[in-house]
ModelCIF file with pLDDT and N, C-alpha, C, O atoms, coordinates in Angstrom:
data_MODEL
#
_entry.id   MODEL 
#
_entity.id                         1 
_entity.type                       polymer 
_entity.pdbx_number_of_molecules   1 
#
_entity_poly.entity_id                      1 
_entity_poly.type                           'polypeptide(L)' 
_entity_poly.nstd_linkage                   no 
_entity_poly.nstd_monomer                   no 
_entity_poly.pdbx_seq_one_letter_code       
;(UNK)(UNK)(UNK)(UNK)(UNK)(UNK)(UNK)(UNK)(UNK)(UNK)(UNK)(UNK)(UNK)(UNK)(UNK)(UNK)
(UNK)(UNK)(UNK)(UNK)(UNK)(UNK)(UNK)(UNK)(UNK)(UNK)(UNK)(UNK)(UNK)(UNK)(UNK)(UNK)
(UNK)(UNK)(UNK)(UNK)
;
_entity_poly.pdbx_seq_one_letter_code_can   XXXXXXXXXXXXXXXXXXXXXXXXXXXXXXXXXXXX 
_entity_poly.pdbx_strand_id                 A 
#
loop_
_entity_poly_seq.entity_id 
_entity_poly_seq.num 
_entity_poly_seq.mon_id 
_entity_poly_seq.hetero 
1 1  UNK n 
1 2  UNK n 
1 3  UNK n 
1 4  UNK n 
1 5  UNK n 
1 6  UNK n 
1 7  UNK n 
1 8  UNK n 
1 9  UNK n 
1 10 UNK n 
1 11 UNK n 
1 12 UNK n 
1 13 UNK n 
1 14 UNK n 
1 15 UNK n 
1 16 UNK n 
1 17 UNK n 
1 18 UNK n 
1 19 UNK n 
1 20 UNK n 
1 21 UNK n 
1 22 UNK n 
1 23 UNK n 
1 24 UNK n 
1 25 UNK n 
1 26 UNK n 
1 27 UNK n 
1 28 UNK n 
1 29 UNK n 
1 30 UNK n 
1 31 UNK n 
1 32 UNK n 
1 33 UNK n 
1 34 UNK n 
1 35 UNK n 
1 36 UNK n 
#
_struct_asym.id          A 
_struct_asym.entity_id   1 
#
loop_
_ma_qa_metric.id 
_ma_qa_metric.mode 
_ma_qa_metric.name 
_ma_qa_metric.software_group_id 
_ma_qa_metric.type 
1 global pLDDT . pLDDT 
2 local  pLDDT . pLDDT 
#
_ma_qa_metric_global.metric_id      1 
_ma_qa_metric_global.metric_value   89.72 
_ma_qa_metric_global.model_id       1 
_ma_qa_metric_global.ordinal_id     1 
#
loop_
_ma_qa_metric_local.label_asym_id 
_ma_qa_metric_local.label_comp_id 
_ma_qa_metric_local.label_seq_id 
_ma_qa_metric_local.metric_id 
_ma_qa_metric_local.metric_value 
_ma_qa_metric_local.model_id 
_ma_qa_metric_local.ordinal_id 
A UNK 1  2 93.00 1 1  
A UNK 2  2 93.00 1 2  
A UNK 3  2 93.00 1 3  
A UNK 4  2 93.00 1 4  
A UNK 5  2 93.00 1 5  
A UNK 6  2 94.00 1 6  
A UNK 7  2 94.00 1 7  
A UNK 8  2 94.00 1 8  
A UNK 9  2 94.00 1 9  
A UNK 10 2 94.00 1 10 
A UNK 11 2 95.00 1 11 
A UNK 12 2 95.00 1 12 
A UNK 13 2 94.00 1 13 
A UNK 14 2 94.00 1 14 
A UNK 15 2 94.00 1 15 
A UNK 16 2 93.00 1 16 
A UNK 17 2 91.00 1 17 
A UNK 18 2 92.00 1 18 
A UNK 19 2 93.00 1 19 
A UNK 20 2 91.00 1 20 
A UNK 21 2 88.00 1 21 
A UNK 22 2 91.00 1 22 
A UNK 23 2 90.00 1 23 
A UNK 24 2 87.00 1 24 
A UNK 25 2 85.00 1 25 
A UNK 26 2 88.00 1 26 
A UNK 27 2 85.00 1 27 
A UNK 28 2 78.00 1 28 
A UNK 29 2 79.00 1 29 
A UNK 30 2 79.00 1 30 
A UNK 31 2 77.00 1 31 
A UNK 32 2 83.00 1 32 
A UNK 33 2 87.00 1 33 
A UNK 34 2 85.00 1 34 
A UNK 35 2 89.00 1 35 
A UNK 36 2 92.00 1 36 
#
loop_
_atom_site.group_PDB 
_atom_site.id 
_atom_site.type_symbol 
_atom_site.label_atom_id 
_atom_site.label_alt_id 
_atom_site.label_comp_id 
_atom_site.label_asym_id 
_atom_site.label_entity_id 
_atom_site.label_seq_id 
_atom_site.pdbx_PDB_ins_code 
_atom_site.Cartn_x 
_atom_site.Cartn_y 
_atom_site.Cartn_z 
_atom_site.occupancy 
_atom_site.B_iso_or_equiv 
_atom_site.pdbx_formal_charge 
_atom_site.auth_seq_id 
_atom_site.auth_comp_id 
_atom_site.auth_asym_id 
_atom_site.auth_atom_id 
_atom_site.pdbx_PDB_model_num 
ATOM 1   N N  . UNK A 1 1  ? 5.645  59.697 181.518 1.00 93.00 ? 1  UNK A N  1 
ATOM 2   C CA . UNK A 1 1  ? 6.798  58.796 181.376 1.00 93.00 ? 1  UNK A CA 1 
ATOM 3   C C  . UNK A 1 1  ? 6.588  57.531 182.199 1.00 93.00 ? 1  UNK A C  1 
ATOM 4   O O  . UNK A 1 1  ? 7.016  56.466 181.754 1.00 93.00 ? 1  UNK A O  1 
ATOM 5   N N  . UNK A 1 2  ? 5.700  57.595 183.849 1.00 93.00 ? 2  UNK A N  1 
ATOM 6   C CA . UNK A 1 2  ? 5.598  56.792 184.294 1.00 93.00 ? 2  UNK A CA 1 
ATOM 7   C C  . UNK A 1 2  ? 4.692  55.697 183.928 1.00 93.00 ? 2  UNK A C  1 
ATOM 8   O O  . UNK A 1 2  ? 4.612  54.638 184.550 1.00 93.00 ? 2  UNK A O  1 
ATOM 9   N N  . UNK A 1 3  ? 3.799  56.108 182.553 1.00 93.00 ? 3  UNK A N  1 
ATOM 10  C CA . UNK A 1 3  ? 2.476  55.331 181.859 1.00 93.00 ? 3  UNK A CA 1 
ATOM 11  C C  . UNK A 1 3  ? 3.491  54.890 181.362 1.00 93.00 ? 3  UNK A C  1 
ATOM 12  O O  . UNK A 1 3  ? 3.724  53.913 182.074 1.00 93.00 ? 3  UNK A O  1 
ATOM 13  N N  . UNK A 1 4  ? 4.547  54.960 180.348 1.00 93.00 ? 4  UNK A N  1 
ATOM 14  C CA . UNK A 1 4  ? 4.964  54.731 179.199 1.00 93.00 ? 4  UNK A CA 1 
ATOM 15  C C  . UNK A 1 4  ? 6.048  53.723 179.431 1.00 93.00 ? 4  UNK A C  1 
ATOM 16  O O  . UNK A 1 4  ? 6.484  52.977 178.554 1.00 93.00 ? 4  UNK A O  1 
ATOM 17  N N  . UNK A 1 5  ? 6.494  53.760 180.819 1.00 93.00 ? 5  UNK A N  1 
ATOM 18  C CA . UNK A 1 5  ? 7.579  52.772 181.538 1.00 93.00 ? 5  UNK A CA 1 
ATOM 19  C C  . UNK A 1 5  ? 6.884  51.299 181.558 1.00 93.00 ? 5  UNK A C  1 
ATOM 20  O O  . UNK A 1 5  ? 7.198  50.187 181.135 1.00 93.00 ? 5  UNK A O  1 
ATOM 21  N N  . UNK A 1 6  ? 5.755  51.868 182.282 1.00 94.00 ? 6  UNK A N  1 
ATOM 22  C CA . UNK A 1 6  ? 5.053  51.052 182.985 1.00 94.00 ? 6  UNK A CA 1 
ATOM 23  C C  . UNK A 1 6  ? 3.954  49.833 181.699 1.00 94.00 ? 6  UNK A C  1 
ATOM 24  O O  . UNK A 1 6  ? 3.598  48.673 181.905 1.00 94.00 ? 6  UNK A O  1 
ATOM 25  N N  . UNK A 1 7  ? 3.791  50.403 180.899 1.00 94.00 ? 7  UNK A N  1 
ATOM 26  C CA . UNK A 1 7  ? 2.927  50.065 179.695 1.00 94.00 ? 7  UNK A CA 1 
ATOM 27  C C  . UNK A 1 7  ? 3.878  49.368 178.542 1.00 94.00 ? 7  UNK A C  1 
ATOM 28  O O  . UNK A 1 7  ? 3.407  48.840 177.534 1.00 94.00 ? 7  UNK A O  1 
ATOM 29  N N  . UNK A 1 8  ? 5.049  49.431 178.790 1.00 94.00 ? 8  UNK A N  1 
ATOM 30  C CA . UNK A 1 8  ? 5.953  48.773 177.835 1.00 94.00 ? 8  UNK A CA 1 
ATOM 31  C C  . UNK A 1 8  ? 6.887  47.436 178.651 1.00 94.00 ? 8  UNK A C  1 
ATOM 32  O O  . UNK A 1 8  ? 7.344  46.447 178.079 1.00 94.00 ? 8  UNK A O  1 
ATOM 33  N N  . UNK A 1 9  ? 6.991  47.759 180.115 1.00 94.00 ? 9  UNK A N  1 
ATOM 34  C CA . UNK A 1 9  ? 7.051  46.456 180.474 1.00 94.00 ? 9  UNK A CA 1 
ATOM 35  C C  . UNK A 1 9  ? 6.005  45.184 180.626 1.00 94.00 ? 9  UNK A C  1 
ATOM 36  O O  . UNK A 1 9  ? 6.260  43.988 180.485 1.00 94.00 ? 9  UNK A O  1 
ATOM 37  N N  . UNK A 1 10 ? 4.658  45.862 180.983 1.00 94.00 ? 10 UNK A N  1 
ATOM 38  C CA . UNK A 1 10 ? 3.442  45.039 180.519 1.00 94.00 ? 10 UNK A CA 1 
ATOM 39  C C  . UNK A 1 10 ? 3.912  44.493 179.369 1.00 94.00 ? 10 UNK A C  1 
ATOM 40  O O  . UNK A 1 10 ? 4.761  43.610 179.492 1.00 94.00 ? 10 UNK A O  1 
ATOM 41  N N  . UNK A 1 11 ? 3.470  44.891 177.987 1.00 95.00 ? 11 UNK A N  1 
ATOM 42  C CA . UNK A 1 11 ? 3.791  44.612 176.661 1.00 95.00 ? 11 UNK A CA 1 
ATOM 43  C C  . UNK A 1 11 ? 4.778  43.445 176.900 1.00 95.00 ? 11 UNK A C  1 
ATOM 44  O O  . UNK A 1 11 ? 4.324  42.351 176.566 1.00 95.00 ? 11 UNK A O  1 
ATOM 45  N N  . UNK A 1 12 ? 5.962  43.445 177.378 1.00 95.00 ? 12 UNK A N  1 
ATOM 46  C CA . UNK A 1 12 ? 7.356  42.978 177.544 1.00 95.00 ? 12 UNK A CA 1 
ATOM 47  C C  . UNK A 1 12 ? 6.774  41.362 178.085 1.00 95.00 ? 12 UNK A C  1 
ATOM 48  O O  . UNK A 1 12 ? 6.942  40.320 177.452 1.00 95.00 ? 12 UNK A O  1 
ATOM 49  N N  . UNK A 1 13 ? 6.247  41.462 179.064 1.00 94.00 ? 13 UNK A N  1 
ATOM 50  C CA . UNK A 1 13 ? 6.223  40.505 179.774 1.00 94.00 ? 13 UNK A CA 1 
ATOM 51  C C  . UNK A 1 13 ? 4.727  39.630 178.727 1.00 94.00 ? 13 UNK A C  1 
ATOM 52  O O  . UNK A 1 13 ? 4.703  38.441 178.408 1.00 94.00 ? 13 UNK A O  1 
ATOM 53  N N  . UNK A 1 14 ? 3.950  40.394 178.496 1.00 94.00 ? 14 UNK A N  1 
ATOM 54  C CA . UNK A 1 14 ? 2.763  39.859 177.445 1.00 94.00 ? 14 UNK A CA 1 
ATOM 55  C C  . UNK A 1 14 ? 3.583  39.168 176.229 1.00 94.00 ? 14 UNK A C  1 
ATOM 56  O O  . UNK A 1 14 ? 3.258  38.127 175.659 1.00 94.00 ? 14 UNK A O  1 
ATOM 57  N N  . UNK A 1 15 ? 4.457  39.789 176.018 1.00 94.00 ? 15 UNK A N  1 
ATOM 58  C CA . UNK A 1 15 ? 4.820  38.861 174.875 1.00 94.00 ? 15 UNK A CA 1 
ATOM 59  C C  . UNK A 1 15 ? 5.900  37.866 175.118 1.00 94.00 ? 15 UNK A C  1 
ATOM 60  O O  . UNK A 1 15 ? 6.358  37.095 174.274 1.00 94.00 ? 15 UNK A O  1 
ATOM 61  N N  . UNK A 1 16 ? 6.377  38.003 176.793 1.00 93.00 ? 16 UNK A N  1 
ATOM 62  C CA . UNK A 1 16 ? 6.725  37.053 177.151 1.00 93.00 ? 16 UNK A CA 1 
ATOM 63  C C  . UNK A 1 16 ? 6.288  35.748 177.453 1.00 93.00 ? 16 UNK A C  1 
ATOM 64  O O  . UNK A 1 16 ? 7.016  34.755 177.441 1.00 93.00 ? 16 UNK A O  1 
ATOM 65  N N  . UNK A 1 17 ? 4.598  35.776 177.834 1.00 91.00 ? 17 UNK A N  1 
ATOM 66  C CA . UNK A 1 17 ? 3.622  34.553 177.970 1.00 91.00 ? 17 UNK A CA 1 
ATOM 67  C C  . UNK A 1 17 ? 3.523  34.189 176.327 1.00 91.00 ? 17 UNK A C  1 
ATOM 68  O O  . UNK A 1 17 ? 3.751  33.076 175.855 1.00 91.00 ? 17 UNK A O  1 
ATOM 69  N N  . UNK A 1 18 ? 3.353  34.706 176.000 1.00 92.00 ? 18 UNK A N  1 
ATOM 70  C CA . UNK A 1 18 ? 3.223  34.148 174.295 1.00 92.00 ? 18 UNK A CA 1 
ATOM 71  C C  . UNK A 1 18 ? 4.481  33.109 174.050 1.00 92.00 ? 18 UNK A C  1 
ATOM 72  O O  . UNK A 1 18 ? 4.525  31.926 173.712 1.00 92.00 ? 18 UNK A O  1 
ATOM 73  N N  . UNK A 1 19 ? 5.371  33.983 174.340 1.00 93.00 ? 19 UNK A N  1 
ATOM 74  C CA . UNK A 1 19 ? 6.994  33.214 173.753 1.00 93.00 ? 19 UNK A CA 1 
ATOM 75  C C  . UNK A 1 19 ? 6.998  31.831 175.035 1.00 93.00 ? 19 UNK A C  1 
ATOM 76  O O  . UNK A 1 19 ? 7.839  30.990 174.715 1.00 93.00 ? 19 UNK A O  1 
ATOM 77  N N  . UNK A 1 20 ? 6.620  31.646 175.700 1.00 91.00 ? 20 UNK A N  1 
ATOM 78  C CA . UNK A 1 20 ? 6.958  30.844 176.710 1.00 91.00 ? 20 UNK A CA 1 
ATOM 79  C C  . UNK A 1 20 ? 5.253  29.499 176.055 1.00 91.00 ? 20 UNK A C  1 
ATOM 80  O O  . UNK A 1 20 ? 5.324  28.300 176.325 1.00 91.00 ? 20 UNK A O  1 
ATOM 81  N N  . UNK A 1 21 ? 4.103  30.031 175.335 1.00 88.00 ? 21 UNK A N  1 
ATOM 82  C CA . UNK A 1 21 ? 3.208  29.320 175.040 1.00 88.00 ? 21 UNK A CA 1 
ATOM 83  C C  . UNK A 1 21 ? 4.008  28.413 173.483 1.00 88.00 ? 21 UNK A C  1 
ATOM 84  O O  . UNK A 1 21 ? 4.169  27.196 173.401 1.00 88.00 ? 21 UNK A O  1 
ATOM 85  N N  . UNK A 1 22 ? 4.246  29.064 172.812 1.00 91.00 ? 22 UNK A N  1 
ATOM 86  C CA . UNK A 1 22 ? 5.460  28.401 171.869 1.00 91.00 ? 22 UNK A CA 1 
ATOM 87  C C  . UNK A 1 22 ? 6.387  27.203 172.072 1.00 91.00 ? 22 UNK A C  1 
ATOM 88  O O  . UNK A 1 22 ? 6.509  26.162 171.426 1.00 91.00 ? 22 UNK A O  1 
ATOM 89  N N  . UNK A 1 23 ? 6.978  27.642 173.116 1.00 90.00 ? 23 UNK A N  1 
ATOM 90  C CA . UNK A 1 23 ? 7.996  26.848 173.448 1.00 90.00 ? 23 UNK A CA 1 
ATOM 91  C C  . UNK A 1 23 ? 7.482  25.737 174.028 1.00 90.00 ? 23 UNK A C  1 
ATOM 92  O O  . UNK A 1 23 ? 7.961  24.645 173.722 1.00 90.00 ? 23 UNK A O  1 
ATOM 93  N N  . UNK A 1 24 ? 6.221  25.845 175.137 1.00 87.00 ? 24 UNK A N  1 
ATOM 94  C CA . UNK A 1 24 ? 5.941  24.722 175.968 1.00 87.00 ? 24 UNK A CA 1 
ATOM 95  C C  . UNK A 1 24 ? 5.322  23.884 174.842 1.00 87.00 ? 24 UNK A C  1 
ATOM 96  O O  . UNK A 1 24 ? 5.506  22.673 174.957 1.00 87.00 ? 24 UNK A O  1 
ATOM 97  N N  . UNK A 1 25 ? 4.642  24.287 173.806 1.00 85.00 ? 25 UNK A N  1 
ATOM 98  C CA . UNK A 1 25 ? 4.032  23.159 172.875 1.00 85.00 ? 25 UNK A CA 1 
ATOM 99  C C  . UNK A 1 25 ? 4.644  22.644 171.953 1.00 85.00 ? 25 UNK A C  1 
ATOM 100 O O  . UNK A 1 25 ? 4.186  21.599 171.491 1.00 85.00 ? 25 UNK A O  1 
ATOM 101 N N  . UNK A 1 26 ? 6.011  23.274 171.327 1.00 88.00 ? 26 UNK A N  1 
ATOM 102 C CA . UNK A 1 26 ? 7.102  22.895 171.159 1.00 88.00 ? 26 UNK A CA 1 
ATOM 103 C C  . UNK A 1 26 ? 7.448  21.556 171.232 1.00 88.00 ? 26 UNK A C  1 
ATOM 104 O O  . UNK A 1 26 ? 7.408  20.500 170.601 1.00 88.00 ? 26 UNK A O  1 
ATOM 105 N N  . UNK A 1 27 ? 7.857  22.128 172.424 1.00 85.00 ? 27 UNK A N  1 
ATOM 106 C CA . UNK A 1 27 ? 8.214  20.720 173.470 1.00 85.00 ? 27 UNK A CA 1 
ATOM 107 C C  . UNK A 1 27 ? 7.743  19.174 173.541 1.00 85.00 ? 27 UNK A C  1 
ATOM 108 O O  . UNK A 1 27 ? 8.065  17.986 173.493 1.00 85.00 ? 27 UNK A O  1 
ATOM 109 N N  . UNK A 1 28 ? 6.734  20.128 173.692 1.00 78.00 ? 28 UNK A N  1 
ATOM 110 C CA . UNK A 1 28 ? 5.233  19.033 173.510 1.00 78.00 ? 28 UNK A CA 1 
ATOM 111 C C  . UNK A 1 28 ? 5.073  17.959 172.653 1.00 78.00 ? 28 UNK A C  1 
ATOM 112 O O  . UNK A 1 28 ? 4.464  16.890 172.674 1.00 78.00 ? 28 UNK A O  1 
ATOM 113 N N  . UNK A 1 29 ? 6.060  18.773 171.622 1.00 79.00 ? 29 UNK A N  1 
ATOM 114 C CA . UNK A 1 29 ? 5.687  17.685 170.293 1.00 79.00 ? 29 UNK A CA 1 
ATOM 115 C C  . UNK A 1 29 ? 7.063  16.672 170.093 1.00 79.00 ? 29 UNK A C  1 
ATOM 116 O O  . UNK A 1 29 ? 7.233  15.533 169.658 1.00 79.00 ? 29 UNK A O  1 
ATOM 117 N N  . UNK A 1 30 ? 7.903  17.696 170.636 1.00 79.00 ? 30 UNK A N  1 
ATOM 118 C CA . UNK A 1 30 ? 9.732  17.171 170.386 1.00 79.00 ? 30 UNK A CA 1 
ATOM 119 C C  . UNK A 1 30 ? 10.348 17.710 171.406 1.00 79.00 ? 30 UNK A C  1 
ATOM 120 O O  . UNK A 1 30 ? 10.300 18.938 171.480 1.00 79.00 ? 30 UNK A O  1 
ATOM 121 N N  . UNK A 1 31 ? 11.127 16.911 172.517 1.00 77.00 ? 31 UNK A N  1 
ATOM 122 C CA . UNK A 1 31 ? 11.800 17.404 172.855 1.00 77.00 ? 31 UNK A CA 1 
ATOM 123 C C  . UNK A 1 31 ? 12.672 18.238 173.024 1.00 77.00 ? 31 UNK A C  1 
ATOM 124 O O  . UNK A 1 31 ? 12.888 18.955 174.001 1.00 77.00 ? 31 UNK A O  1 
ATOM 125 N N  . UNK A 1 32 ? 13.437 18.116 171.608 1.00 83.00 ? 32 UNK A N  1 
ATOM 126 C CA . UNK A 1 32 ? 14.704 18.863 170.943 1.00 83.00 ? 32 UNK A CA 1 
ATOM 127 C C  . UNK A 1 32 ? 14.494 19.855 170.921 1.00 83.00 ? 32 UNK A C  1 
ATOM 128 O O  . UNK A 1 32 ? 15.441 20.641 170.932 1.00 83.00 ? 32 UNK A O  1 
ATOM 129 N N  . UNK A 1 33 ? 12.892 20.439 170.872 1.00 87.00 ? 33 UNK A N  1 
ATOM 130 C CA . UNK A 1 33 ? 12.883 21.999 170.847 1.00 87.00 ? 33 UNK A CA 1 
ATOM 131 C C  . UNK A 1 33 ? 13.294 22.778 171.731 1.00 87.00 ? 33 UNK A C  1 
ATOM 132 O O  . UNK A 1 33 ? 13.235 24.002 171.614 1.00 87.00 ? 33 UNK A O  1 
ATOM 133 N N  . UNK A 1 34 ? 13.964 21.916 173.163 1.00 85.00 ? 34 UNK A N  1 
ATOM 134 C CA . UNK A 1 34 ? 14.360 22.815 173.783 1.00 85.00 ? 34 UNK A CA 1 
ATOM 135 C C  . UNK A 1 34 ? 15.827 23.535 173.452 1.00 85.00 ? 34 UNK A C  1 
ATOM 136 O O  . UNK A 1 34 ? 16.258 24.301 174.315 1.00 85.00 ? 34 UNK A O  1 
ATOM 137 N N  . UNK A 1 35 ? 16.670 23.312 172.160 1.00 89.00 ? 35 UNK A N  1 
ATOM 138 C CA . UNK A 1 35 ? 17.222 23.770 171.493 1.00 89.00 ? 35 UNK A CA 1 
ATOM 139 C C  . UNK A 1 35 ? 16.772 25.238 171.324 1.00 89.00 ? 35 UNK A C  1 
ATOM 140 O O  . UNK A 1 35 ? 17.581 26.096 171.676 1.00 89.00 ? 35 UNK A O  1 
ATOM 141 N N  . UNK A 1 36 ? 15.675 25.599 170.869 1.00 92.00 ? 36 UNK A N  1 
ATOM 142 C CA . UNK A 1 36 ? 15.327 27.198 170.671 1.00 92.00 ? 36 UNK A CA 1 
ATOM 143 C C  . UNK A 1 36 ? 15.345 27.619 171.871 1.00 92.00 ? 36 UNK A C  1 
ATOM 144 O O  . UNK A 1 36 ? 15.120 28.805 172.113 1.00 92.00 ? 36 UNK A O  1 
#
């Protein structure tokens, strides 16, 4: 249980750098995206 805690907040936060790589190039292009 303690792999499975531990291995899904990894995941969590991994697809949190993704969602945060989106947004910054987003941005990048238009401001306004900080709307999403």
């Amino acid at each position: 249980i303690t792999f499975l805690f531990l291995l899904s907040l990894y995941i969590l936060i991994l697809i949190n750098s993704q969602w945060y790589s989106i947004v910054r190039a987003l941005i990048n292009r238009n401001i306004l995206w900080w709307i999403l």
